[in-house]
Protein backbone atom coordinates (compact mmCIF):
# COMPACT_ATOMS: atom_id res chain seq x y z
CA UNK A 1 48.20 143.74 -23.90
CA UNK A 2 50.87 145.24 -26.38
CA UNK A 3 51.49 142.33 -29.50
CA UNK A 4 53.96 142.73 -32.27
CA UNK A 5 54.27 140.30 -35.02
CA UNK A 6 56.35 139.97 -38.01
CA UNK A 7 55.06 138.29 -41.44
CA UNK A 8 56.73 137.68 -44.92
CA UNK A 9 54.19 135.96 -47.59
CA UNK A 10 52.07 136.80 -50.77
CA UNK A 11 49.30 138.81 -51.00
CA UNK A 12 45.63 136.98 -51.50
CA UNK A 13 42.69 138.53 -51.61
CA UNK A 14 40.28 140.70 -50.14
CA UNK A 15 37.81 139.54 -47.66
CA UNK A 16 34.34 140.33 -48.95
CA UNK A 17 31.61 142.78 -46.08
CA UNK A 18 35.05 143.34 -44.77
CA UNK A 19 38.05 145.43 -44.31
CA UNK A 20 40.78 142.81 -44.37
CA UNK A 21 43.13 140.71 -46.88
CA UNK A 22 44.56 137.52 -47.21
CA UNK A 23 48.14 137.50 -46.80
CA UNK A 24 49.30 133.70 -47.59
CA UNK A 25 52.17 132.03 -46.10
CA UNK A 26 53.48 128.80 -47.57
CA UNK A 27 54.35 126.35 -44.41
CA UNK A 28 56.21 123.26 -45.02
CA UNK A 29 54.43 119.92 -44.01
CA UNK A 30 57.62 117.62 -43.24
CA UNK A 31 55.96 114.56 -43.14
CA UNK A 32 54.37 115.13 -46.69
CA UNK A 33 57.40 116.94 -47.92
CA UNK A 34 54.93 119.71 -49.57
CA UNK A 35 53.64 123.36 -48.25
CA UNK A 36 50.27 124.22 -46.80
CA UNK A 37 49.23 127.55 -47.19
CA UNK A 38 48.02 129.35 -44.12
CA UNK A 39 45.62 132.78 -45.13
CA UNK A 40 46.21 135.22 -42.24
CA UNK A 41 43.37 138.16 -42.39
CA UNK A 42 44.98 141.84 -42.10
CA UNK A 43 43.92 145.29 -42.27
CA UNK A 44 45.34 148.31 -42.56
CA UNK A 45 45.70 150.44 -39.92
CA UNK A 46 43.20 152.77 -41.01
CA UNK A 47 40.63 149.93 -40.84
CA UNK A 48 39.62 151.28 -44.34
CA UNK A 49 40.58 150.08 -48.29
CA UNK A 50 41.49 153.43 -49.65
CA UNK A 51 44.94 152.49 -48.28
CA UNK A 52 47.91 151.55 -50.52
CA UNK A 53 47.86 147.95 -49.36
CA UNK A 54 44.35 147.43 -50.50
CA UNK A 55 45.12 148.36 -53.71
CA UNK A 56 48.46 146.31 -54.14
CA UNK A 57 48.10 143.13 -56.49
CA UNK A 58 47.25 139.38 -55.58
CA UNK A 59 50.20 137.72 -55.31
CA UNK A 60 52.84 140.70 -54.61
CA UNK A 61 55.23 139.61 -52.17
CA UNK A 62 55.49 141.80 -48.73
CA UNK A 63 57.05 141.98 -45.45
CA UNK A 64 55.56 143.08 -42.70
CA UNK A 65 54.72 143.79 -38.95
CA UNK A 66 51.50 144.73 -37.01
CA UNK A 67 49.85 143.75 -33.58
CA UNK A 68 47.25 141.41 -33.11
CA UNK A 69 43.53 141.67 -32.26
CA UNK A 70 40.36 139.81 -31.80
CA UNK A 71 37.28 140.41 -34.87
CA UNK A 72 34.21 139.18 -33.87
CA UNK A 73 33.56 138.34 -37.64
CA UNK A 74 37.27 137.31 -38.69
CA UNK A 75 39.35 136.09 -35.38
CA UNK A 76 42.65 136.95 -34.75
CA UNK A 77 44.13 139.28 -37.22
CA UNK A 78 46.70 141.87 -37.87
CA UNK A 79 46.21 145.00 -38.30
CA UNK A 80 48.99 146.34 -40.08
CA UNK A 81 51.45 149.23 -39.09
CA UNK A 82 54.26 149.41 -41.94
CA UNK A 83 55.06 147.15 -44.84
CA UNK A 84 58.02 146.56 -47.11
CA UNK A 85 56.67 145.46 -51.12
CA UNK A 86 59.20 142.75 -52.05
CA UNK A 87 57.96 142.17 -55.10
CA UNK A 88 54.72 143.39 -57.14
CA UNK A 89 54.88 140.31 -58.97
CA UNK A 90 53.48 136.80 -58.10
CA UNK A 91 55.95 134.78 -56.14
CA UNK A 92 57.31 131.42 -57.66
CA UNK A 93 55.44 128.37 -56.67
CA UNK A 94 57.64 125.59 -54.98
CA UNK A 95 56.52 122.11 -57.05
CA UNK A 96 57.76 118.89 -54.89
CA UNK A 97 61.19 118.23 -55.84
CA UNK A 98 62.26 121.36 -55.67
């Protein structure tokens, strides 16, 4: 089966014995009026970190799409075919009342 997905969010962390990242996407929780943020595992296509996106700071802001597939460690995660850097910055936290 062919997937294609499309994700904008911040950059987290890197999965430890592993060769993904977070990327964290803030998703609003009506009811609560605040965000939840949901950590989606992604790789490189490569399946290696001596990519550029492995070495790109926490919190830079990026763009981007990738199909999905099955880890027996992870899940479901993305695996990464092309990217867009939106900011190399941290992104601005929402506070309620915003």
């Amino acid at each position: 089966m062919i997937s294609n997905v499309c994700l904008t969010g911040s950059l987290g962390e890197l999965i430890k014995g592993t060769i993904y990242r977070y990327v964290n996407v803030d998703r609003p929780v009506p009811k609560d009026r605040q965000f939840v943020i949901d950590k989606i595992p992604v790789c490189h296509w490569s399946k290696t970190h001596k990519s550029q996106f492995s070495t790109l700071p926490v919190g830079a802001c990026i763009s981007l799409s990738g199909r999905l597939e099955k880890d027996d460690d992870v899940g479901i995660v993305i695996v990464l075919q092309e990217y867009l850097v939106l900011s190399r910055e941290s992104t601005i936290q929402l506070k309620e009342g915003d």
